[in-house]
N, C-alpha and C. Protein backbone atom coordinates (compact mmCIF):
# COMPACT_ATOMS: atom_id res chain seq x y z
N UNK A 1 0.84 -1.18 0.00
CA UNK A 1 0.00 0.00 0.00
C UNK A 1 0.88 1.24 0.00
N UNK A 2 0.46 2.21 -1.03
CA UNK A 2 1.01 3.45 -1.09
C UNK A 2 0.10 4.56 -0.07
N UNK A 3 1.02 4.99 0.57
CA UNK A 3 1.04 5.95 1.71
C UNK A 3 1.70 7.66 1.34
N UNK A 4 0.35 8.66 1.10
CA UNK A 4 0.27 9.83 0.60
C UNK A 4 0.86 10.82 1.91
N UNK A 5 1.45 11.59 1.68
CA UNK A 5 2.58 12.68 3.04
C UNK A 5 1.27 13.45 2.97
N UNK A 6 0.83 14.21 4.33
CA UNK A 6 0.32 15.49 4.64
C UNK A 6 1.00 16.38 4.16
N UNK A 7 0.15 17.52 3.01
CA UNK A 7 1.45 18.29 2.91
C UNK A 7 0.39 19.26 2.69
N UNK A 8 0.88 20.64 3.93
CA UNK A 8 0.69 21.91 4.11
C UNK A 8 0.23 22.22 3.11
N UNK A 9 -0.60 23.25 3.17
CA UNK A 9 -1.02 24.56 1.59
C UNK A 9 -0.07 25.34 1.24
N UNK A 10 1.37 25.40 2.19
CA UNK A 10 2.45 26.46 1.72
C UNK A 10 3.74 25.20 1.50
N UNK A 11 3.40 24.18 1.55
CA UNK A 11 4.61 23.18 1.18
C UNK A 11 4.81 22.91 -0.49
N UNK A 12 5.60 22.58 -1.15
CA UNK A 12 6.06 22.53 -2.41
C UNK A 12 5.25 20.95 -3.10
N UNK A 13 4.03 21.48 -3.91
CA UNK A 13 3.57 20.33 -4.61
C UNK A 13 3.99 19.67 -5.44
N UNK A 14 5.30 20.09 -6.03
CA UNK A 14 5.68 19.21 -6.87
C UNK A 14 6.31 17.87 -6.04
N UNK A 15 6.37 18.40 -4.77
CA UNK A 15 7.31 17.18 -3.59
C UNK A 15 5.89 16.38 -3.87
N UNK A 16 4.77 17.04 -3.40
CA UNK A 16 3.66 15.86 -3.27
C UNK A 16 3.24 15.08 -4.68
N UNK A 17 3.24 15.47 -6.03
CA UNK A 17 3.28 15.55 -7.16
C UNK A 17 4.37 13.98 -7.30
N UNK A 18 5.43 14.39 -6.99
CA UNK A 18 6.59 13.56 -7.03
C UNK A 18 6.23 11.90 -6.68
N UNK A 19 5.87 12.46 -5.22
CA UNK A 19 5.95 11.24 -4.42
C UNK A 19 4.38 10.50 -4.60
N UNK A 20 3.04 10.71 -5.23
CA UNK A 20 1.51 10.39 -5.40
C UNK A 20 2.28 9.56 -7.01
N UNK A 21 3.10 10.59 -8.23
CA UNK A 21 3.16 10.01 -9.15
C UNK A 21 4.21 8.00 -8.97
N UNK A 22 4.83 8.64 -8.04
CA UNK A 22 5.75 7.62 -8.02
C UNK A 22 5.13 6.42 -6.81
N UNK A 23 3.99 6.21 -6.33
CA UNK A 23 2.94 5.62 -5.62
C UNK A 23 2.56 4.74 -6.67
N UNK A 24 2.27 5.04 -7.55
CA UNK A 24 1.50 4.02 -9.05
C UNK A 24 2.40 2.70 -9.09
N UNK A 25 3.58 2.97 -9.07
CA UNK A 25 4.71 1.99 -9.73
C UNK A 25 4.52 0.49 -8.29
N UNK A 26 5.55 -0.06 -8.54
CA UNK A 26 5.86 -1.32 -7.96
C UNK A 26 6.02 -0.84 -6.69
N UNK A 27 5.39 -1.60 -5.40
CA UNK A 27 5.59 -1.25 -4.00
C UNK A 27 7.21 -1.17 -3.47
N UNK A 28 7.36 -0.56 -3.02
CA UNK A 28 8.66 -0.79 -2.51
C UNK A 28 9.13 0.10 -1.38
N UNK A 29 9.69 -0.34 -0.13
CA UNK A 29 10.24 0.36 1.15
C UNK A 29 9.63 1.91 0.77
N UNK A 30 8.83 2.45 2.13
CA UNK A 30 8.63 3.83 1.97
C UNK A 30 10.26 4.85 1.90
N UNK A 31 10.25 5.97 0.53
CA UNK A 31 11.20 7.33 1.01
C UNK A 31 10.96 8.24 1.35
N UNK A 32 11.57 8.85 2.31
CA UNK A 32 11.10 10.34 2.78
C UNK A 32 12.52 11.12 2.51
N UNK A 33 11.81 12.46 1.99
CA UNK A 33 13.15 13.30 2.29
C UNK A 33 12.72 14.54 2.62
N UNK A 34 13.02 15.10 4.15
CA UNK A 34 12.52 15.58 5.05
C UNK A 34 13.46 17.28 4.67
N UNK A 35 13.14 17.99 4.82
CA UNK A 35 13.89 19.32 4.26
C UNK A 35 13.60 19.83 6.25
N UNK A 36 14.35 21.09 5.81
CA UNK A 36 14.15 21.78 7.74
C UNK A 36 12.57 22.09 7.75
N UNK A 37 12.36 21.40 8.99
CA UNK A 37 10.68 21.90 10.04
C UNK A 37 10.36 23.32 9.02
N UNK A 38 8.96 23.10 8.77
CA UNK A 38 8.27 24.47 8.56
C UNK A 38 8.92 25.84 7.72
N UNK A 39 10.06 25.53 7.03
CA UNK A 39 10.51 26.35 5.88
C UNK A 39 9.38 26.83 5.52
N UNK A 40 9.07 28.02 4.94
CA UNK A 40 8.14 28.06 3.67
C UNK A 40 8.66 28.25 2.43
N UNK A 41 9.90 28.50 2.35
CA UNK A 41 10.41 27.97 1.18
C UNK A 41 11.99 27.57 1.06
N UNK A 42 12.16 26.70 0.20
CA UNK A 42 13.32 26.08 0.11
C UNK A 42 13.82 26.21 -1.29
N UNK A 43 14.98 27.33 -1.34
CA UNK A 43 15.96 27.53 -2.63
C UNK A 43 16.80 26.64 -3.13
N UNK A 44 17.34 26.67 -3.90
CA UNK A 44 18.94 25.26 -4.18
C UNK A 44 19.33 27.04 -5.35
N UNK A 45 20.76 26.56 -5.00
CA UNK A 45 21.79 27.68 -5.69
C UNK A 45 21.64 29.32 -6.00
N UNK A 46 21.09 29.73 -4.57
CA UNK A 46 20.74 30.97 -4.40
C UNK A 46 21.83 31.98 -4.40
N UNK A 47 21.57 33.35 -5.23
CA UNK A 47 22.72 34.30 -5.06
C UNK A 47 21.44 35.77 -4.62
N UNK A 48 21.92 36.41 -3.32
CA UNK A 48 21.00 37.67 -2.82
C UNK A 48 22.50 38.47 -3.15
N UNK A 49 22.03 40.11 -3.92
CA UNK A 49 23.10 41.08 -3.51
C UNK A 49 22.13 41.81 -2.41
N UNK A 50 22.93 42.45 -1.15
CA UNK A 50 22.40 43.25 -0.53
C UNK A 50 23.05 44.88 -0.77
N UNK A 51 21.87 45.75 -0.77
CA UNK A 51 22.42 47.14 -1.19
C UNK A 51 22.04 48.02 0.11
N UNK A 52 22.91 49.54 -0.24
CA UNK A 52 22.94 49.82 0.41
C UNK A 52 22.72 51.67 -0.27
N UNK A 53 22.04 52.63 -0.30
CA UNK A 53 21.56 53.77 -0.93
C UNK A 53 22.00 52.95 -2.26
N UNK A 54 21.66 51.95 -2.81
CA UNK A 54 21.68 51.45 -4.33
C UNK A 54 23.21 50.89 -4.74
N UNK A 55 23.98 50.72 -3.73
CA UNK A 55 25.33 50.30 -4.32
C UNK A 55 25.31 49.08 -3.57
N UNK A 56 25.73 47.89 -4.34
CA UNK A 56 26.23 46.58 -4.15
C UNK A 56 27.28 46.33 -3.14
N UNK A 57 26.62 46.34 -1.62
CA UNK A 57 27.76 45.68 -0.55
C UNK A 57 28.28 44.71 0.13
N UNK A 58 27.01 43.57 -0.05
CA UNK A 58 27.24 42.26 -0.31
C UNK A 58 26.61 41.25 -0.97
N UNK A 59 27.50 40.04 -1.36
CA UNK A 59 26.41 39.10 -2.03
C UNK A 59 26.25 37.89 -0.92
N UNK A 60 25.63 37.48 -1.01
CA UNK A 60 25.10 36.10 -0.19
C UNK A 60 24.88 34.94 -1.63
N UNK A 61 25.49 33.98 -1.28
CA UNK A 61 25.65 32.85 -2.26
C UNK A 61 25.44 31.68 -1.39
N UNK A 62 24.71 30.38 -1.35
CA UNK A 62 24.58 29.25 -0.73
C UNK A 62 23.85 28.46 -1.80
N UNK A 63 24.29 26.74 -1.26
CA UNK A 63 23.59 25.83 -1.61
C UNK A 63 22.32 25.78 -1.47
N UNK A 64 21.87 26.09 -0.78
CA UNK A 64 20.69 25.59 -0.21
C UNK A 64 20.40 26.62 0.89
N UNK A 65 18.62 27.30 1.02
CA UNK A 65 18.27 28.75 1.38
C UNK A 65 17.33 27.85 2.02
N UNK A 66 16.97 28.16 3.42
CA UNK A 66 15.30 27.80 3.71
C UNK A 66 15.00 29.18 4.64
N UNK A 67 13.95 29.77 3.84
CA UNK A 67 13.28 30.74 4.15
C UNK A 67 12.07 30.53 5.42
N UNK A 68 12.30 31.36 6.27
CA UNK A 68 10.93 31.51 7.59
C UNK A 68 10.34 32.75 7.55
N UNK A 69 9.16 33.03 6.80
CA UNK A 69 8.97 34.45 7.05
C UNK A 69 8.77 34.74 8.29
N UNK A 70 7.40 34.28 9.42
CA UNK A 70 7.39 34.79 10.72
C UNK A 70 8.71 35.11 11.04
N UNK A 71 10.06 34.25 11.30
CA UNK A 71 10.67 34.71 12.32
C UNK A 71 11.67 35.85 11.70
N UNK A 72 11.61 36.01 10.07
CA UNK A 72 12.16 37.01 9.05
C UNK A 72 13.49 36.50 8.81
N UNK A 73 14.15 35.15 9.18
CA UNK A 73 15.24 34.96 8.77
C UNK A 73 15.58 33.63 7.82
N UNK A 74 16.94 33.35 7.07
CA UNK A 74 16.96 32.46 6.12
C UNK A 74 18.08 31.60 7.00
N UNK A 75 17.76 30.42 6.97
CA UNK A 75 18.72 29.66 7.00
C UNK A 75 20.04 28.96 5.70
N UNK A 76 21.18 29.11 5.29
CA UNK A 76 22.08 29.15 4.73
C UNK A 76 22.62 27.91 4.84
N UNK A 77 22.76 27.05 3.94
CA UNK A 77 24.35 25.66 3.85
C UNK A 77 25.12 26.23 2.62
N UNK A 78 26.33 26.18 3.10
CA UNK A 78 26.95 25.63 1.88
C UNK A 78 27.22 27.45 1.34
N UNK A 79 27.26 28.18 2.65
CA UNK A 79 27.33 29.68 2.66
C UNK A 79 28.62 30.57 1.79
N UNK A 80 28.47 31.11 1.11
CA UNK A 80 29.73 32.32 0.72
C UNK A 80 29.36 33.64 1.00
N UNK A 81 29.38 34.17 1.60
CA UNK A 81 29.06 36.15 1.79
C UNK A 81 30.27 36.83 1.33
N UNK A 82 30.22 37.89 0.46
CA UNK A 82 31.41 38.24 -0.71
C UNK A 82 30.78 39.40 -0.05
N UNK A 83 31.88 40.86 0.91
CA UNK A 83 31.47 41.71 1.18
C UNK A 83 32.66 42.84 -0.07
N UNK A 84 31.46 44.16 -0.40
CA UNK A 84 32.16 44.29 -1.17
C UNK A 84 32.87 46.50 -1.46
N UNK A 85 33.39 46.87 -1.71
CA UNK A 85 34.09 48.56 -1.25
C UNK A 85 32.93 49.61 -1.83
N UNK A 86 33.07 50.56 -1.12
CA UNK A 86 32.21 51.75 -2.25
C UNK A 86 32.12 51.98 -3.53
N UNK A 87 33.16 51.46 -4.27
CA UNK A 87 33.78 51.58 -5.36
C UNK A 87 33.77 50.07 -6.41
N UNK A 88 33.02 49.18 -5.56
CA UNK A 88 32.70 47.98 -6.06
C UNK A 88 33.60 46.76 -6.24
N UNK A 89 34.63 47.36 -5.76
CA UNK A 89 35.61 46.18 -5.16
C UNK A 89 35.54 44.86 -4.44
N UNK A 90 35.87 43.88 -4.45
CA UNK A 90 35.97 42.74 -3.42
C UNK A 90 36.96 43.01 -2.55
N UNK A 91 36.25 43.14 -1.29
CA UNK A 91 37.51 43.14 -0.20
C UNK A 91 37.61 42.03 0.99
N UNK A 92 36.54 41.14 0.81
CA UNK A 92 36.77 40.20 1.54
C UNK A 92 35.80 39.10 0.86
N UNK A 93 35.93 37.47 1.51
CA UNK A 93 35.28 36.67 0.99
C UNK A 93 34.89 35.94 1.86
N UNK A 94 33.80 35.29 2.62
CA UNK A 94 33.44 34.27 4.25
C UNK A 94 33.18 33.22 3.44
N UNK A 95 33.29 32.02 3.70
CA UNK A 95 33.14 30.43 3.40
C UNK A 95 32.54 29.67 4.54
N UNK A 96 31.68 29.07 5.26
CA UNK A 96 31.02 28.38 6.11
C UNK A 96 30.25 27.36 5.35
N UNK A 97 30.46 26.20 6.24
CA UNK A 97 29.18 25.33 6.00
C UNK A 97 27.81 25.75 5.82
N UNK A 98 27.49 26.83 7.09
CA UNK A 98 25.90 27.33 7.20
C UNK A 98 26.12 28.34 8.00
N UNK A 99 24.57 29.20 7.76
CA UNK A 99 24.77 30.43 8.15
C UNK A 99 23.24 30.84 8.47
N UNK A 100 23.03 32.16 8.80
CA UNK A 100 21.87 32.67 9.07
C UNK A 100 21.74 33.91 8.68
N UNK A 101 20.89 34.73 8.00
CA UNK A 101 20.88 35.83 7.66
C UNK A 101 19.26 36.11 8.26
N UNK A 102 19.39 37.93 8.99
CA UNK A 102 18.38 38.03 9.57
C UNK A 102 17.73 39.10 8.49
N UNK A 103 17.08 39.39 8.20
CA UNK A 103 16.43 40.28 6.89
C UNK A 103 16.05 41.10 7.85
N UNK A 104 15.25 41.44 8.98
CA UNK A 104 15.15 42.80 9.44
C UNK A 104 16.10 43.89 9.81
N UNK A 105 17.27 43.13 10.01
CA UNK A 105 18.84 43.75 10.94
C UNK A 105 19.83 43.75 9.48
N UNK A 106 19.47 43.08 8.80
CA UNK A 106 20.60 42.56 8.15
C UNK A 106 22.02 41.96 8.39
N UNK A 107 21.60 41.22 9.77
CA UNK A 107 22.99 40.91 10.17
C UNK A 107 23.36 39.61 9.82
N UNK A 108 24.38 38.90 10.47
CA UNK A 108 24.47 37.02 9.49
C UNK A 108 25.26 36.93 10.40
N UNK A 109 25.26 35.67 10.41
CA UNK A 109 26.46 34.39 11.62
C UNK A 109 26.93 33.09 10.12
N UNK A 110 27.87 33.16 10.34
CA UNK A 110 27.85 32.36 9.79
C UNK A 110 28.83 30.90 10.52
N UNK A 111 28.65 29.89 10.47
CA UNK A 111 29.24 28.79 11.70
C UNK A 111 29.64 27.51 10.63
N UNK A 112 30.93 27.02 11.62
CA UNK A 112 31.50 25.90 11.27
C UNK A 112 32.13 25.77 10.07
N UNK A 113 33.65 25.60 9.86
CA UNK A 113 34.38 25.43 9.29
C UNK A 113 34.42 27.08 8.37
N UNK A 114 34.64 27.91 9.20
CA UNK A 114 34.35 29.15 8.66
C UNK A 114 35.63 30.16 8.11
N UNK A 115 36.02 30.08 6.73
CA UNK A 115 37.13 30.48 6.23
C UNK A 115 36.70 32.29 5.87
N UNK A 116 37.33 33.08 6.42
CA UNK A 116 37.75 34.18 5.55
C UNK A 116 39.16 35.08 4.97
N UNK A 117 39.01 35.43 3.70
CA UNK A 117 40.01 35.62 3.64
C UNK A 117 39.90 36.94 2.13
N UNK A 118 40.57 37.84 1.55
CA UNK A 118 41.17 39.24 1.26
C UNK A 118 41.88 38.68 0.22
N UNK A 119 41.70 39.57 -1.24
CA UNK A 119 42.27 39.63 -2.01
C UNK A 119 43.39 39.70 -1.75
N UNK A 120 44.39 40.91 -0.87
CA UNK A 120 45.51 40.37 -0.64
C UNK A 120 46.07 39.72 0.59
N UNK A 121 45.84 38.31 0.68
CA UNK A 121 46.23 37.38 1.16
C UNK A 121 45.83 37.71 2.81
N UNK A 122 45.45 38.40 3.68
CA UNK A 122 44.65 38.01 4.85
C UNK A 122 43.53 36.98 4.57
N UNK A 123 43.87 36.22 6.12
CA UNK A 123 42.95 35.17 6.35
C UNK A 123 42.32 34.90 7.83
N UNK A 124 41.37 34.39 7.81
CA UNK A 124 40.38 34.00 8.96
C UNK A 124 40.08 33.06 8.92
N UNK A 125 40.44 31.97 10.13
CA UNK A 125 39.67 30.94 10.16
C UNK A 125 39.18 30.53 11.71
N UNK A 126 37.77 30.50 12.00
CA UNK A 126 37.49 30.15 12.86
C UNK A 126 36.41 29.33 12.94
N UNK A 127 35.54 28.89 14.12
CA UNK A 127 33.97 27.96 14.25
C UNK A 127 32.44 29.05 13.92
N UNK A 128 32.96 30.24 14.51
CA UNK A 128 31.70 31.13 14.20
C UNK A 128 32.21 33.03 13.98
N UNK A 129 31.23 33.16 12.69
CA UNK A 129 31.44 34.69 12.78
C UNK A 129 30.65 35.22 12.58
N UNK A 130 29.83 36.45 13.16
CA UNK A 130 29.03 37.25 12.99
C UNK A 130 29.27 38.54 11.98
N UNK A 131 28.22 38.88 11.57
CA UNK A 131 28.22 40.14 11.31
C UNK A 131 27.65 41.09 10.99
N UNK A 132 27.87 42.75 11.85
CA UNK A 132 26.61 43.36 12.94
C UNK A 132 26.84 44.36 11.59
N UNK A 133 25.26 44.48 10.69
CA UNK A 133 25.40 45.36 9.89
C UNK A 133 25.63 47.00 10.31
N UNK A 134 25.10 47.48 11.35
CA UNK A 134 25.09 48.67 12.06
C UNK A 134 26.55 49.02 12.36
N UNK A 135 26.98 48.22 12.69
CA UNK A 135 28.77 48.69 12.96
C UNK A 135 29.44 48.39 11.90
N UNK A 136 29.01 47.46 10.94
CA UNK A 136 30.09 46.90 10.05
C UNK A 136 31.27 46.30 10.05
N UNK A 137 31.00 45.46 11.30
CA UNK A 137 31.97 44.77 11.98
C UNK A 137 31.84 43.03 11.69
N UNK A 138 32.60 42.53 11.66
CA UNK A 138 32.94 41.32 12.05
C UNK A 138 33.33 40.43 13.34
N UNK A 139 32.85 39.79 13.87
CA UNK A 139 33.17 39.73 15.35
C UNK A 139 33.00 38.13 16.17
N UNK A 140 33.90 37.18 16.28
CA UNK A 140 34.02 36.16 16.98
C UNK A 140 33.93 35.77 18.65
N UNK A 141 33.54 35.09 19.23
CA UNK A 141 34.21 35.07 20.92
C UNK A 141 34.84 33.72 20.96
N UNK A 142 34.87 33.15 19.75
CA UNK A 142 35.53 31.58 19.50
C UNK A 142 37.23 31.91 19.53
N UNK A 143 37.56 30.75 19.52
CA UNK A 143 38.85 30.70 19.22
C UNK A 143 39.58 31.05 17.63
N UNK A 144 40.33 31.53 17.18
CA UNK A 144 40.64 31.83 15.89
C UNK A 144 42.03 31.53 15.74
N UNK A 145 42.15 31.59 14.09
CA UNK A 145 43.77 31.98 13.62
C UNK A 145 43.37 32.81 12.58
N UNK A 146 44.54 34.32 12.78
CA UNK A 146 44.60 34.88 11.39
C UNK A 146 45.68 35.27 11.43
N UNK A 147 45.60 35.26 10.07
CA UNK A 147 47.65 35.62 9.07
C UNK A 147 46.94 36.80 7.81
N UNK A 148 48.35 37.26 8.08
CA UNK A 148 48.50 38.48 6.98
C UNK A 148 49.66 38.11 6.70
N UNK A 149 50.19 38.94 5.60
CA UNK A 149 51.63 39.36 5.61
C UNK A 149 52.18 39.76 6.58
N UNK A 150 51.64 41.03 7.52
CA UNK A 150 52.49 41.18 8.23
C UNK A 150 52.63 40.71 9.78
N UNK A 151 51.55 39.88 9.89
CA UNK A 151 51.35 39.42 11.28
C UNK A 151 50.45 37.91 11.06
N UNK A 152 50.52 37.41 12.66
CA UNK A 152 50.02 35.80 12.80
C UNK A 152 49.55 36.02 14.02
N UNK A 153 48.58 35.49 14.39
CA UNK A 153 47.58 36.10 15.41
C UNK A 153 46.65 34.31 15.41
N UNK A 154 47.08 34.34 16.84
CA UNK A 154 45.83 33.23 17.61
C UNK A 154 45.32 33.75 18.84
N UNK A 155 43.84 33.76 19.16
CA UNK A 155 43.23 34.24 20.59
C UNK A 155 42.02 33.55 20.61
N UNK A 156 41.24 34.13 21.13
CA UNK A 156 39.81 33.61 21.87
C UNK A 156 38.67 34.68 21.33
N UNK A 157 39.25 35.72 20.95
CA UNK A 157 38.35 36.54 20.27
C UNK A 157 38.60 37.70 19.23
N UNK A 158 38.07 37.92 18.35
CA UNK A 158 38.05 38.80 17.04
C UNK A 158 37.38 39.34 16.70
N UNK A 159 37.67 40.95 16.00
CA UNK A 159 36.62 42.03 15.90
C UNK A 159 37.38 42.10 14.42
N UNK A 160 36.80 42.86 13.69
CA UNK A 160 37.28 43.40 12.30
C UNK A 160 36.50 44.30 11.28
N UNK A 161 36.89 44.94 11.00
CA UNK A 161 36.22 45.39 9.68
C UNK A 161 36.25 44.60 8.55
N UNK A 162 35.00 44.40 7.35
CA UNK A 162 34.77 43.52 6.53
C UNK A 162 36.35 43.49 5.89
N UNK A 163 37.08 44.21 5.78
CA UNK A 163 38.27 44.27 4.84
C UNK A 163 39.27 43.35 5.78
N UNK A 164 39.57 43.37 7.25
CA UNK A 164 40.43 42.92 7.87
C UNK A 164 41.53 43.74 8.06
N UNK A 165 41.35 45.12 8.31
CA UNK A 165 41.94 46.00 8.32
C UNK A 165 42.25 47.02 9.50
N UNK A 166 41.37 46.88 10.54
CA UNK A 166 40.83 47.37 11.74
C UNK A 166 40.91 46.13 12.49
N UNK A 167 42.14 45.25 12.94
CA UNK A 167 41.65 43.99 13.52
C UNK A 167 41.57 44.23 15.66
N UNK A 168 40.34 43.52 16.20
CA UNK A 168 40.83 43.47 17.68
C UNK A 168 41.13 42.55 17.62
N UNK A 169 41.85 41.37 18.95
CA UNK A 169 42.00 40.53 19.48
C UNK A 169 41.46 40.04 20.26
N UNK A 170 41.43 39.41 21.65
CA UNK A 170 41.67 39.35 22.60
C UNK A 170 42.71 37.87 22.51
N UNK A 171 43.19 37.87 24.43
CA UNK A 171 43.79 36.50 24.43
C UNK A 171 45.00 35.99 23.20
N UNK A 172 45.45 37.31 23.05
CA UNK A 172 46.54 36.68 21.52
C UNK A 172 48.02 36.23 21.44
N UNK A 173 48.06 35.17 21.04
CA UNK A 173 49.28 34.97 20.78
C UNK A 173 49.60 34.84 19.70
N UNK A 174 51.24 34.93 18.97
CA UNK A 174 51.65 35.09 17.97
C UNK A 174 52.08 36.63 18.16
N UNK A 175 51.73 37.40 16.86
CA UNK A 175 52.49 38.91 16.47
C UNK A 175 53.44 39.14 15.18
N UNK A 176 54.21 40.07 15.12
CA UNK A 176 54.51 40.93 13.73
C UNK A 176 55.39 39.70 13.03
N UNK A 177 55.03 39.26 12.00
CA UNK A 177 56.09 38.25 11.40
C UNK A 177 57.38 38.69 11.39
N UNK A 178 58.61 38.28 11.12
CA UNK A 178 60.13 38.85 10.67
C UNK A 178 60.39 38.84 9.11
């Protein structure tokens, strides 16, 4: 016996479409493929630019988007946030597994296995990074490593401007390369 999914008035019918057409055929072990709780919608290979008085300051790029309107935010896998100069430059690039972007604040976290790093050669790598659109900051309380050219820096916490140019610390060890 073929067994039909409950599926919401805001859930994706082609899922139900999918799985009623493929009910007809030969019985076989039920599949489910369960996407995140209560999305109302679910992207694959999403690119958002976010602006700012009309100029391009960042892009948001991920695998995979699941949208919540009530709570106004997107959940992110498979995250890239490309922040970018007045002048339309790339000055930095974030890499994470997953992330969160809040659409009322415009702010984002992005977590786990979280690479950033600067056209010229600054880098970031830590477990989690935020970032507070109002300050335009970047900001960790995790543990980190970052390298430049002219310095190597490990601590417990990190502040920055999107460029990596304005860096805090805390807890640091390392300092000015030779």
């Amino acid at each position: 016996m073929c067994r039909r999914p409950i599926v919401p008035s805001n859930s994706f019918v082609m899922a139900y479409a999918a799985v009623a057409l493929a009910c007809r055929g030969v019985e076989g072990p039920p599949t489910t493929i369960v996407e995140a709780d209560s999305a109302d919608q679910v992207l694959f290979g999403v690119a958002h630019n976010v602006t700012t008085d009309g100029m391009r300051v960042v892009r948001i790029e991920a695998d995979t988007a699941y949208f919540y309107e009530a709570a106004q935010i997107t959940e992110l896998r498979q995250l890239t946030v490309v922040f970018f100069s007045p002048q339309g430059a790339e000055t930095s690039r974030i890499t994470a597994d997953w992330g969160r972007y809040e659409w009322r604040t415009g702010n984002m976290v992005a977590r786990t296995n979280v690479v950033g790093i600067t056209p010229d050669g600054r880098r970031l790598t830590t477990s989690e990074l935020e970032y507070n659109k109002m300050s335009n900051r970047l900001e960790t309380d995790e543990a980190f490593v970052f390298d430049s050219p002219e310095e190597h820096l490990e601590g417990s916490g990190f502040s920055a401007d999107p460029d990596f140019r304005n860096v805090r610390a805390t807890d640091i060890r390392g300092g000015v390369r030779n």
